[in-house]
N, C-alpha and C. Protein backbone atom coordinates (compact mmCIF):
# COMPACT_ATOMS: atom_id res chain seq x y z
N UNK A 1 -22.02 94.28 8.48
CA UNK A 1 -21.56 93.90 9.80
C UNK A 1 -20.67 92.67 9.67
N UNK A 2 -19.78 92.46 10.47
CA UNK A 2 -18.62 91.64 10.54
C UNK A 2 -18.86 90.44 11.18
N UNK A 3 -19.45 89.38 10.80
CA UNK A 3 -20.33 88.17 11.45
C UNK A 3 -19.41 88.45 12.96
N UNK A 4 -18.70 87.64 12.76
CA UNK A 4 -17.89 87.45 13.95
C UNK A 4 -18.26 88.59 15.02
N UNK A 5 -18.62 89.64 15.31
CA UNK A 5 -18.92 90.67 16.15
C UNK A 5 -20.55 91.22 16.49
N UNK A 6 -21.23 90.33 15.71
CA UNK A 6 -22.96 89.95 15.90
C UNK A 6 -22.67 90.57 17.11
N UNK A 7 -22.71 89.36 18.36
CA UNK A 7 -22.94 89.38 19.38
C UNK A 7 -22.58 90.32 20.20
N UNK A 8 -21.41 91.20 20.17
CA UNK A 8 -20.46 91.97 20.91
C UNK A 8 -21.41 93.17 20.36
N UNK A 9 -22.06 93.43 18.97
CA UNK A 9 -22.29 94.62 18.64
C UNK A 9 -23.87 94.44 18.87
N UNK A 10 -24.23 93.52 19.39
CA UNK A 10 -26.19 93.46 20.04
C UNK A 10 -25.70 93.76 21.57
N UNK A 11 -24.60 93.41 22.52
CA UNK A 11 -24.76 93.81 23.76
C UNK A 11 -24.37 95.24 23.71
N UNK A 12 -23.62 95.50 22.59
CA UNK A 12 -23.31 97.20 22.65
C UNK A 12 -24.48 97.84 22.58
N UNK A 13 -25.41 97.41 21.78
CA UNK A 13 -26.41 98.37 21.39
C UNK A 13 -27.67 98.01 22.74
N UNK A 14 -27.26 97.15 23.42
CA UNK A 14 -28.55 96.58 23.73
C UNK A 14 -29.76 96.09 23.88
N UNK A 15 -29.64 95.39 22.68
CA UNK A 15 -30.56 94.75 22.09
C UNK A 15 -30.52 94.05 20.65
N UNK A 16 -31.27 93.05 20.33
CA UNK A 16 -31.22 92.57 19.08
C UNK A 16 -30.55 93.67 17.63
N UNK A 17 -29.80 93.36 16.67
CA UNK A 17 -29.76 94.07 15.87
C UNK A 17 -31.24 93.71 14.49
N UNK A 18 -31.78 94.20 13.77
CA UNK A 18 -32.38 93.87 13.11
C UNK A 18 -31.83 93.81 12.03
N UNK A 19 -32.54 92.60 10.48
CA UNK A 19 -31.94 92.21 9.52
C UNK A 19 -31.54 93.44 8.78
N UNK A 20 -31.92 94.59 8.77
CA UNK A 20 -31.37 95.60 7.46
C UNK A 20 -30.38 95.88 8.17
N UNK A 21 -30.37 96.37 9.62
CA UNK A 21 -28.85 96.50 10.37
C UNK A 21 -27.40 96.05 10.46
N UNK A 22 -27.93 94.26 10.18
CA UNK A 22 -27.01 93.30 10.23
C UNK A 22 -26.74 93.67 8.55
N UNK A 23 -27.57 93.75 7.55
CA UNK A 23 -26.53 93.97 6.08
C UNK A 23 -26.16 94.93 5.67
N UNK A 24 -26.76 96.59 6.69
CA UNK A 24 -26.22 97.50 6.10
C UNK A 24 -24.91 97.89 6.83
N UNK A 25 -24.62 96.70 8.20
CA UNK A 25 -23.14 97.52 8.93
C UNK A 25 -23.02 98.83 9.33
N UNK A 26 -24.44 98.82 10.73
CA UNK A 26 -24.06 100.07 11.74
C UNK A 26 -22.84 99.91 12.34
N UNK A 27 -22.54 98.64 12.25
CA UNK A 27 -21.26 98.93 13.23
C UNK A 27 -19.50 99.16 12.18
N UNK A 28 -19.69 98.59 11.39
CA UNK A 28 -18.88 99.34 10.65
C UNK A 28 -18.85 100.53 9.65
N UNK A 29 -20.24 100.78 9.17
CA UNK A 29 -20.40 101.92 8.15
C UNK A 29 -20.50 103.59 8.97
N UNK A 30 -20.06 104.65 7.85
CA UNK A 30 -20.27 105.94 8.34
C UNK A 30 -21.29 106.38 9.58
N UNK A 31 -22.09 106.56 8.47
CA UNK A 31 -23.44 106.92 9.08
C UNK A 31 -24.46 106.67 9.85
N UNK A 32 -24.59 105.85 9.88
CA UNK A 32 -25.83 104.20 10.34
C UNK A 32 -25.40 104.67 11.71
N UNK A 33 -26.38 105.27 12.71
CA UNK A 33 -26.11 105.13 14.34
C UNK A 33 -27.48 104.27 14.25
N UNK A 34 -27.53 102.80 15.30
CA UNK A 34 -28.29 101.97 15.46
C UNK A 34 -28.78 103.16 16.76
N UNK A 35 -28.38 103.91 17.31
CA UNK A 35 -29.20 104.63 18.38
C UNK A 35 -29.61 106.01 17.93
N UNK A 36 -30.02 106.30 16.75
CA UNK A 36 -30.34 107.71 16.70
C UNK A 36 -31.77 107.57 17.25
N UNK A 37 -31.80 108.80 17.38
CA UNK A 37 -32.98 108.89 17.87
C UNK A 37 -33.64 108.89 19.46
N UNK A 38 -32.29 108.60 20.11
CA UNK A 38 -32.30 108.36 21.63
C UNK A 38 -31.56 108.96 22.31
N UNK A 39 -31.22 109.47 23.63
CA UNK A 39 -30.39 110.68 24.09
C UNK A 39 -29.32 109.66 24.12
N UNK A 40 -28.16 110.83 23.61
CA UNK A 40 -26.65 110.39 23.66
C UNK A 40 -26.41 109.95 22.54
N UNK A 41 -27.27 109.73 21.25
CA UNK A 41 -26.50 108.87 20.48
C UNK A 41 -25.24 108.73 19.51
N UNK A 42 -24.92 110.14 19.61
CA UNK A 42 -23.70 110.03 18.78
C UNK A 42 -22.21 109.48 19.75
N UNK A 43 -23.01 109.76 20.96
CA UNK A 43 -21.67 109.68 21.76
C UNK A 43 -21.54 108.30 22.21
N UNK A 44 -22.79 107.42 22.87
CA UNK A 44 -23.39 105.96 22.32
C UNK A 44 -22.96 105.10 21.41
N UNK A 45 -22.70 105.83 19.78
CA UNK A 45 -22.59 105.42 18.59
C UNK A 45 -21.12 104.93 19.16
N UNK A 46 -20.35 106.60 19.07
CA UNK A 46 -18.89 106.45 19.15
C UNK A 46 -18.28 105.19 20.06
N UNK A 47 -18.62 105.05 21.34
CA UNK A 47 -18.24 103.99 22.45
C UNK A 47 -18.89 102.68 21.98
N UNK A 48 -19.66 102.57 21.21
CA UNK A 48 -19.97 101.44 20.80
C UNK A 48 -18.77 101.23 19.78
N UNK A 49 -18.75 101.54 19.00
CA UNK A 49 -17.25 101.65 17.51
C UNK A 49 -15.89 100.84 18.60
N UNK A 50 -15.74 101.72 19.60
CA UNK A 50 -14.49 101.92 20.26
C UNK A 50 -15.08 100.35 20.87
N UNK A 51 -15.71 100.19 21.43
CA UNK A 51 -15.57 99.05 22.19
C UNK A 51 -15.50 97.64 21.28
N UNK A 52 -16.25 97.82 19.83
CA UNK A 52 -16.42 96.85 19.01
C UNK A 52 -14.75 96.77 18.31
N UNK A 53 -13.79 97.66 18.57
CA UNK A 53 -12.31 97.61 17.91
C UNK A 53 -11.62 97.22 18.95
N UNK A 54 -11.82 97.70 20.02
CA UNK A 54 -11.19 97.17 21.43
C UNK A 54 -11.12 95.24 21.32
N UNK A 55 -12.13 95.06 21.49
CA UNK A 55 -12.71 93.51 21.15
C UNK A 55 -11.86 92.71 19.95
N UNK A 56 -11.85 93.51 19.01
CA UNK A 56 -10.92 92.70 17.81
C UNK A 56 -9.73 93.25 18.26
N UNK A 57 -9.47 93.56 18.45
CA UNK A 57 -7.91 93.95 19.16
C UNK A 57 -7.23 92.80 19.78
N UNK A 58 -8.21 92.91 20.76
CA UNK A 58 -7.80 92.10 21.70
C UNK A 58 -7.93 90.31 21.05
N UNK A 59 -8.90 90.09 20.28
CA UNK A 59 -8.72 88.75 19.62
C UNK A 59 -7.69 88.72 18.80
N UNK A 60 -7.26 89.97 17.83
CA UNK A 60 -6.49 89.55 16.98
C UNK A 60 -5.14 89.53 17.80
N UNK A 61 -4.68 90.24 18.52
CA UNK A 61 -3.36 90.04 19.57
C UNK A 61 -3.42 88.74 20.48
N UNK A 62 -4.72 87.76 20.73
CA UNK A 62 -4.88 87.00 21.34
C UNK A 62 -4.63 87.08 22.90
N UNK A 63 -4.98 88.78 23.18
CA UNK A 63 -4.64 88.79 24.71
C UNK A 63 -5.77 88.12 25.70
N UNK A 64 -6.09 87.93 27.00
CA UNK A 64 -6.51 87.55 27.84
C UNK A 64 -6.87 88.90 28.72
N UNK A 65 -8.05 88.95 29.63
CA UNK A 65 -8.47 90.31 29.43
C UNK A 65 -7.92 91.15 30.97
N UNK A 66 -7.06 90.10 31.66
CA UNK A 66 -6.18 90.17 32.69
C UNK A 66 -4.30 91.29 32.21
N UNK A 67 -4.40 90.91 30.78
CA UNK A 67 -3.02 91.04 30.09
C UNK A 67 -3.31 92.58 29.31
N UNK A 68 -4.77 92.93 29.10
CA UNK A 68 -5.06 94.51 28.98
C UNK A 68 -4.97 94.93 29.71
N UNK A 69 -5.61 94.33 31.29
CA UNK A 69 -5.65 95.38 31.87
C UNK A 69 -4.06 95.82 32.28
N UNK A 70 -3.58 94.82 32.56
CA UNK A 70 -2.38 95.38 32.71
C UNK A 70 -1.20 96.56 32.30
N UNK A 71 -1.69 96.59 31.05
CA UNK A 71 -1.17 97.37 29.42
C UNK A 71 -2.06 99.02 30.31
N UNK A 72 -2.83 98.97 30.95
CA UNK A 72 -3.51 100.66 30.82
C UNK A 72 -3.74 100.57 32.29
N UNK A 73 -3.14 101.82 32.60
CA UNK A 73 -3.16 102.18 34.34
C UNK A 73 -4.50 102.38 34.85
N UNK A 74 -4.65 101.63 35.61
CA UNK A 74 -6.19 101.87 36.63
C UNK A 74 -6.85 101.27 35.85
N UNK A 75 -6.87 100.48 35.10
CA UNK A 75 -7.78 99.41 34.31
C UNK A 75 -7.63 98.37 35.09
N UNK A 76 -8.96 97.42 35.65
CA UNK A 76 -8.89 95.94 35.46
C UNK A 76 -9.66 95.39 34.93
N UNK A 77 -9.10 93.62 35.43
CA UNK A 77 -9.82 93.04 34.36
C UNK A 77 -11.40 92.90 34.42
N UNK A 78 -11.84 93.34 35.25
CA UNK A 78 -12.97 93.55 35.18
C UNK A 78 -14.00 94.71 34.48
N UNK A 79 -12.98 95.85 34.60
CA UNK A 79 -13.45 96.57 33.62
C UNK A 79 -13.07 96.50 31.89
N UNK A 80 -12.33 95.53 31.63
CA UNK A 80 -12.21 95.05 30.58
C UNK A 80 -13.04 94.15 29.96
N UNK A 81 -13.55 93.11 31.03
CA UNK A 81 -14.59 92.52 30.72
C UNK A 81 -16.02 93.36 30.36
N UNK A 82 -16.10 94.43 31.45
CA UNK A 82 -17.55 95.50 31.41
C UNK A 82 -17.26 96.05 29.87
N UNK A 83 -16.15 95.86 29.17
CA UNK A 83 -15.86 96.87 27.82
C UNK A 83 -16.25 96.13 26.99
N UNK A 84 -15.78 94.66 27.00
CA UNK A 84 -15.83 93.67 25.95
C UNK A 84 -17.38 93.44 25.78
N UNK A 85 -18.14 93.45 26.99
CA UNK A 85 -19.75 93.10 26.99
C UNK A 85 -20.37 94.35 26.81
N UNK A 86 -19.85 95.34 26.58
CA UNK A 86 -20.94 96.37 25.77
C UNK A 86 -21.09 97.32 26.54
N UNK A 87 -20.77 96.74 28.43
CA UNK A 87 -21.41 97.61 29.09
C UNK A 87 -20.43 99.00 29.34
N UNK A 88 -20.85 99.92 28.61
CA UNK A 88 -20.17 101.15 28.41
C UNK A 88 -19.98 102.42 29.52
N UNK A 89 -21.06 102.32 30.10
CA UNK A 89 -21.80 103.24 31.25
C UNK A 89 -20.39 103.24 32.22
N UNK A 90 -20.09 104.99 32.58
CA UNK A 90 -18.42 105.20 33.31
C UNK A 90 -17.64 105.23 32.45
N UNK A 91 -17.38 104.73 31.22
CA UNK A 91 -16.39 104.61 30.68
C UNK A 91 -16.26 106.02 29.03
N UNK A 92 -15.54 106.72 29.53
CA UNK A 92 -15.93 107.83 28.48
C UNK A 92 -14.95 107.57 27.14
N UNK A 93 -15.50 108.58 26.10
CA UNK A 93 -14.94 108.29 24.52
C UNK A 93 -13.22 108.20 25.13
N UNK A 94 -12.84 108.96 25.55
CA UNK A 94 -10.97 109.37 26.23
C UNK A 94 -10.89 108.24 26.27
N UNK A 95 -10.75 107.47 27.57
CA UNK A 95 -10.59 106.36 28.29
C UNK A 95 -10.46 105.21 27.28
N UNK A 96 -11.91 105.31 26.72
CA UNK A 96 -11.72 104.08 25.58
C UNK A 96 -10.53 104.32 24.24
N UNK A 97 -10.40 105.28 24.38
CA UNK A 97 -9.19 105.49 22.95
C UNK A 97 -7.89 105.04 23.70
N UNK A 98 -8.04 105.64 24.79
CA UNK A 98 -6.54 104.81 25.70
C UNK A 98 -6.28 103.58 25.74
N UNK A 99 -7.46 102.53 25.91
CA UNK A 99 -7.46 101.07 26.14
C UNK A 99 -6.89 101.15 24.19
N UNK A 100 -7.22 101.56 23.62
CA UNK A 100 -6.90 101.32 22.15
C UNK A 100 -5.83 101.21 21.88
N UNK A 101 -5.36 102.81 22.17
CA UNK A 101 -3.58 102.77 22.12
C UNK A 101 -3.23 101.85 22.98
N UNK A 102 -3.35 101.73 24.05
CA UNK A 102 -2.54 100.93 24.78
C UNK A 102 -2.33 99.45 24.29
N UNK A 103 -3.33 98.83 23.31
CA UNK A 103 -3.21 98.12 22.42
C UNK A 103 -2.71 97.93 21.21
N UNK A 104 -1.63 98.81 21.43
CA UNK A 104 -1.12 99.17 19.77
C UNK A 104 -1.64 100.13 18.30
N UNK A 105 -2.30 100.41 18.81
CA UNK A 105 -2.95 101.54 17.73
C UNK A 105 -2.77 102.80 17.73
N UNK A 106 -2.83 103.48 16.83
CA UNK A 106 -2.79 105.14 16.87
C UNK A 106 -4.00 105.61 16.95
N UNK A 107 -4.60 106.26 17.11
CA UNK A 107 -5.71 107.03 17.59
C UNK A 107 -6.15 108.41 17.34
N UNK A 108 -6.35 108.62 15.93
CA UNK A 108 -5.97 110.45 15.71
C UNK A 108 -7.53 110.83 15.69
N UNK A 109 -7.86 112.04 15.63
CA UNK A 109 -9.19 112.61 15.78
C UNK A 109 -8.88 113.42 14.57
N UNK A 110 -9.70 113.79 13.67
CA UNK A 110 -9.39 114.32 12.53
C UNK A 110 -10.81 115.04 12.45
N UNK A 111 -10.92 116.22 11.78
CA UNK A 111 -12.28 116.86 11.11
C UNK A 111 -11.90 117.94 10.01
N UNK A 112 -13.20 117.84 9.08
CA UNK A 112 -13.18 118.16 7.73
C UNK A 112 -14.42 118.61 7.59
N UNK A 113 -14.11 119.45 6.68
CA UNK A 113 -15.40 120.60 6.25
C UNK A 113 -16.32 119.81 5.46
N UNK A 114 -17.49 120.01 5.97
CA UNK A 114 -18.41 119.31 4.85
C UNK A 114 -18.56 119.79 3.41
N UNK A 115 -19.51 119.21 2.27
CA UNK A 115 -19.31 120.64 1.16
C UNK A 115 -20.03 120.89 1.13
N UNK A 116 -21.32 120.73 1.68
CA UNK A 116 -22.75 121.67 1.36
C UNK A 116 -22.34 122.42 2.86
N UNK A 117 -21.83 122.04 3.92
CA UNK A 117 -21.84 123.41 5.03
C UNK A 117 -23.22 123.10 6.04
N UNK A 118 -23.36 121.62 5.78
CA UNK A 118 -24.12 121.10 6.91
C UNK A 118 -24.01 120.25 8.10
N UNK A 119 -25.29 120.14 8.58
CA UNK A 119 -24.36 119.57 10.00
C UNK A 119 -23.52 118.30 9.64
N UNK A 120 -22.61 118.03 10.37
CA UNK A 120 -21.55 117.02 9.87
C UNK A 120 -21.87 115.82 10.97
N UNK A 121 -21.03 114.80 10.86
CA UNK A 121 -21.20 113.99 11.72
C UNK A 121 -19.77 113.65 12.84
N UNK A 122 -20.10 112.55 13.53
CA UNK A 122 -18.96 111.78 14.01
C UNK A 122 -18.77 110.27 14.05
N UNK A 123 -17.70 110.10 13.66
CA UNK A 123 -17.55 108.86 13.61
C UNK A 123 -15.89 108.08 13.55
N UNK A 124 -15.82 106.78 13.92
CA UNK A 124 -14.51 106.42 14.10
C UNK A 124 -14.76 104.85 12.98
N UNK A 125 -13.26 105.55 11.97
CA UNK A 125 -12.80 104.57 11.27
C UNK A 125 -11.52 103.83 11.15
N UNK A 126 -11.50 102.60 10.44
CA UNK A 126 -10.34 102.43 11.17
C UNK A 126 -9.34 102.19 9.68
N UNK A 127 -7.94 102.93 10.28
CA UNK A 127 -7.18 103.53 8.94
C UNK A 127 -6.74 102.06 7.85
């Protein structure tokens, strides 16, 4: 996990992360959903990813969260703020890839055959 995003990635999840969490990087590694096990979680997982890149986005461009919303139609800054704090609820996987691009990024969805031919996963990395 990416110190700097502790905090952004405990209100995503809602709740404390625990120490094997914090060194094995649910929020940046493949596999690791800090919510399996609970309804929604892959889709949970995903909007958590998206909101934790949204967030560095927006620090590393140094925008102000008035100056996103602006960038994506029918966004405000209030729901920019509800993005930055985790709170995900309304806001679907789409929507959040939009606030992305609209931040300068490309956004591709890609899938690949597993090689044993089992269930596969989902997940967002960043190129």
């Amino acid at each position: 996990l990416i110190a700097k995003y502790t905090a952004e990635a405990e209100a995503i999840a809602g709740r404390p992360l625990s120490p094997d969490e914090m060194a094995t990087g649910p929020i940046i590694g493949q596999h690791d959903n800090p919510f399996a096990g609970e309804p929604n979680a892959g889709e949970r997982y995903i909007k958590m990813k998206l909101a934790v890149a949204i967030t560095s986005e927006i620090r590393r461009l140094g925008l102000k969260q008035r100056e996103v919303a602006e960038r994506v139609s029918g966004l405000s800054q209030s729901d920019v703020s509800q993005i930055v704090r985790g709170k995900l609820k309304g806001y679907s996987e789409s929507r959040l890839m939009e606030v992305l691009a609209a931040l300068g990024n490309n956004v591709r969805i890609v899938y690949e055959h597993t090689v044993d031919a089992t269930a596969g996963y989902v997940d967002l990395m960043p190129a």
